[in-house]
Protein backbone atom coordinates (compact mmCIF):
# COMPACT_ATOMS: atom_id res chain seq x y z
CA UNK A 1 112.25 30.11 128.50
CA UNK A 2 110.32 32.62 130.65
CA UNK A 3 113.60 33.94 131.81
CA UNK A 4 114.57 35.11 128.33
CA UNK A 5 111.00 36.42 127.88
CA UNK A 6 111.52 38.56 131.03
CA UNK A 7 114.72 39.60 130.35
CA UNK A 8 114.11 40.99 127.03
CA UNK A 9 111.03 42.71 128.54
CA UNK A 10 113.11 44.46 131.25
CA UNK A 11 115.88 45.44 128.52
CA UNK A 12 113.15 46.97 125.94
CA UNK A 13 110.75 48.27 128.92
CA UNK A 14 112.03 52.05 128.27
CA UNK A 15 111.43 51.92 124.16
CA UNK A 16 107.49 50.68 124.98
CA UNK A 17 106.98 52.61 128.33
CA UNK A 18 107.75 56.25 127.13
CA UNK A 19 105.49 55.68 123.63
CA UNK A 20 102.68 54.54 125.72
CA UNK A 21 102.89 57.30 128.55
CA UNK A 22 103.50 59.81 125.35
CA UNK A 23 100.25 59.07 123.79
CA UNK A 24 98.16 58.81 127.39
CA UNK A 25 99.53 62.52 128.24
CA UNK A 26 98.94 63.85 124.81
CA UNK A 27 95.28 62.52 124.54
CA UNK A 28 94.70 63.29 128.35
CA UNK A 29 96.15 67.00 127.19
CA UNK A 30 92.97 67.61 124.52
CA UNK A 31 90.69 65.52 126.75
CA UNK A 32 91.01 68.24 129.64
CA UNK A 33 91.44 71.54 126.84
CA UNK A 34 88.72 69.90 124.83
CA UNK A 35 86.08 69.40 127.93
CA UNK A 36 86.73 72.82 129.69
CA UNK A 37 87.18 74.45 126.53
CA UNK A 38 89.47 77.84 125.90
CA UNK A 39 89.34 79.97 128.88
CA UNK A 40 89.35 84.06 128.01
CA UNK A 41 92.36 85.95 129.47
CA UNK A 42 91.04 88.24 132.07
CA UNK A 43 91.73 92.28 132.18
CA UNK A 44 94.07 91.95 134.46
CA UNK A 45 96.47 88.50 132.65
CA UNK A 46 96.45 90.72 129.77
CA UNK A 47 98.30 93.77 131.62
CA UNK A 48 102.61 93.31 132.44
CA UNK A 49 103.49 92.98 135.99
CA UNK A 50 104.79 96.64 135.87
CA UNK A 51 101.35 98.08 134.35
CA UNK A 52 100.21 96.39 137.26
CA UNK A 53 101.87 97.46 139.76
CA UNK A 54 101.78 101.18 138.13
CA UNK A 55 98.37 101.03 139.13
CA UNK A 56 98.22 99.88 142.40
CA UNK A 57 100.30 102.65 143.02
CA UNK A 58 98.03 104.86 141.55
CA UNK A 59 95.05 104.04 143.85
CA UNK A 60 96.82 104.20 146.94
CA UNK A 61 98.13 107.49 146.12
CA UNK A 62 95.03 109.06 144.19
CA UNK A 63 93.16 109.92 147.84
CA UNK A 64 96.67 111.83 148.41
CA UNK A 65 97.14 115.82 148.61
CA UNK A 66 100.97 115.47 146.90
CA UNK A 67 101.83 118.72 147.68
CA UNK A 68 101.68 118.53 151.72
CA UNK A 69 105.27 117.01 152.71
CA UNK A 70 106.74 117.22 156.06
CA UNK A 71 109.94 119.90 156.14
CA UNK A 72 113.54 118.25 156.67
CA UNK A 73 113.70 119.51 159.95
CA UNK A 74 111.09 117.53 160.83
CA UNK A 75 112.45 114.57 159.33
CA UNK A 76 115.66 114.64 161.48
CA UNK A 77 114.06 114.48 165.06
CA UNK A 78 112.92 111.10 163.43
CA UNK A 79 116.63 109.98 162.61
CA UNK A 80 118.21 107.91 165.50
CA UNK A 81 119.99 110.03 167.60
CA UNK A 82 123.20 107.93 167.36
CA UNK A 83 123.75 108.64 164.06
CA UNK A 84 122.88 112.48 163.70
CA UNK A 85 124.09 114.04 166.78
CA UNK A 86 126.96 112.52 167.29
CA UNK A 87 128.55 115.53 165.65
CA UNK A 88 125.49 118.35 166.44
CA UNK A 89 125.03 120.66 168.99
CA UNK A 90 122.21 120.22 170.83
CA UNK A 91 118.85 121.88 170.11
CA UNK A 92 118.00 124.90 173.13
């Protein structure tokens, strides 16, 4: 007799399990939101990733004078001399 008592136990073990563990979860859920309560979104978890990163750029580049940039000549010595002067004359 225990057999068939165990048997039909292992065969309806999914309908009882997943009620049960649905109920734990869902009171656990309001147990932990009710006990630590609603938390207030912070400046910055209010702002998109782009406003965000909009102003980190900001601050790194409000210390900046914009309008000092380094010529293109300049620029080339810095190239790899592989590339550019493989056609070039060279500088006297």
């Amino acid at each position: 007799m225990w057999s068939v008592v165990w048997a039909a136990v292992r065969s309806k073990a999914p309908y009882v399990t997943f009620p049960v563990a649905f109920v734990v979860g869902l009171v656990g859920y309001h147990l932990e939101w009710f006990l630590r309560g609603d938390p207030q979104p912070t400046a910055e978890e209010e702002k998109s990733i782009s406003e965000q990163r909009e102003d980190r750029k900001l601050q790194e580049i409000a210390g900046k004078d914009l309008t000092k940039v380094v010529s293109l000549k300049d620029k080339l010595e810095f190239a790899p001399r592989a590339v550019l002067n493989r056609n070039r004359a060279e500088k006297s």
